[in-house]
Protein backbone atom coordinates (compact mmCIF):
# COMPACT_ATOMS: atom_id res chain seq x y z
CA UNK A 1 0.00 0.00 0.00
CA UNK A 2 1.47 3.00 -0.88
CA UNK A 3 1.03 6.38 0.91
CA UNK A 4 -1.35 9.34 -1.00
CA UNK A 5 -0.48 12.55 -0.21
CA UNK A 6 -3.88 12.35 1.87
CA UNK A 7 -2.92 9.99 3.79
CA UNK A 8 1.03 11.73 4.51
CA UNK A 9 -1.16 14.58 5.12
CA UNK A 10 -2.68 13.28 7.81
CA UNK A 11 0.38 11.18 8.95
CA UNK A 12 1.96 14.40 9.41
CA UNK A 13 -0.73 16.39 10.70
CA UNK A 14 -0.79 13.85 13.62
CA UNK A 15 2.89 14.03 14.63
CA UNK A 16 2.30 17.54 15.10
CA UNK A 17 -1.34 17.43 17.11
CA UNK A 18 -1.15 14.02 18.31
CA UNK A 19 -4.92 13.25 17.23
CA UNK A 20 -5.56 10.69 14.74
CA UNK A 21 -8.99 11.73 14.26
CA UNK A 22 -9.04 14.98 13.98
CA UNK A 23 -6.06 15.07 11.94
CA UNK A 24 -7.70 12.46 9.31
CA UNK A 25 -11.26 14.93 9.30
CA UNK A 26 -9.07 18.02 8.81
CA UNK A 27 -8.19 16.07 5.24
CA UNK A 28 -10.91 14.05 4.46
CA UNK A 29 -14.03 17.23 4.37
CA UNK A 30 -16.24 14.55 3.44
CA UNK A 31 -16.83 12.18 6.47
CA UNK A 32 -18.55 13.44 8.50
CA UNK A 33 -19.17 11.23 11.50
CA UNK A 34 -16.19 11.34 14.07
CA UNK A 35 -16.77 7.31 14.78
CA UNK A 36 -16.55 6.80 11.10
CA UNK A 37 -13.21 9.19 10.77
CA UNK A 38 -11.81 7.38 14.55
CA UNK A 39 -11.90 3.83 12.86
CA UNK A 40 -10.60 4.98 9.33
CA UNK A 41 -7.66 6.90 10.93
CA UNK A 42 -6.98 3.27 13.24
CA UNK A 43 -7.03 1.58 9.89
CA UNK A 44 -4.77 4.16 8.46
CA UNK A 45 -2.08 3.84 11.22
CA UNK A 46 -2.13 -0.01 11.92
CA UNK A 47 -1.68 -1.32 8.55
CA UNK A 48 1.73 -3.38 9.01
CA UNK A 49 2.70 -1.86 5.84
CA UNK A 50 2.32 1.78 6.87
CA UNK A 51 5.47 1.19 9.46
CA UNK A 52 7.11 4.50 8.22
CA UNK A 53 3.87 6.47 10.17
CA UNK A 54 5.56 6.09 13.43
């Protein structure tokens, strides 16, 4: 899985406010729900491949 510049986005919005959540709803306008944007962001930063995250 590669990294979209979405995704870095938020990767890198998150080192800097230490909030997976709200970092992955200040790039992705269109979810809405904050359950919906918690469990995508977990997705996001526990895929084995995404290693370089941390």
């Amino acid at each position: 899985m590669t990294l979209t510049i979405k995704k870095k986005q938020v990767a890198d919005d998150f080192i800097i406010t230490g909030n997976k959540t709200e970092s992955y709803l200040k790039f992705y306008k269109n979810i809405k729900n904050r359950e919906t944007a918690a469990a995508a962001a977990s997705r996001l930063f526990c895929y084995p491949r995404n290693e370089r995250l941390y």
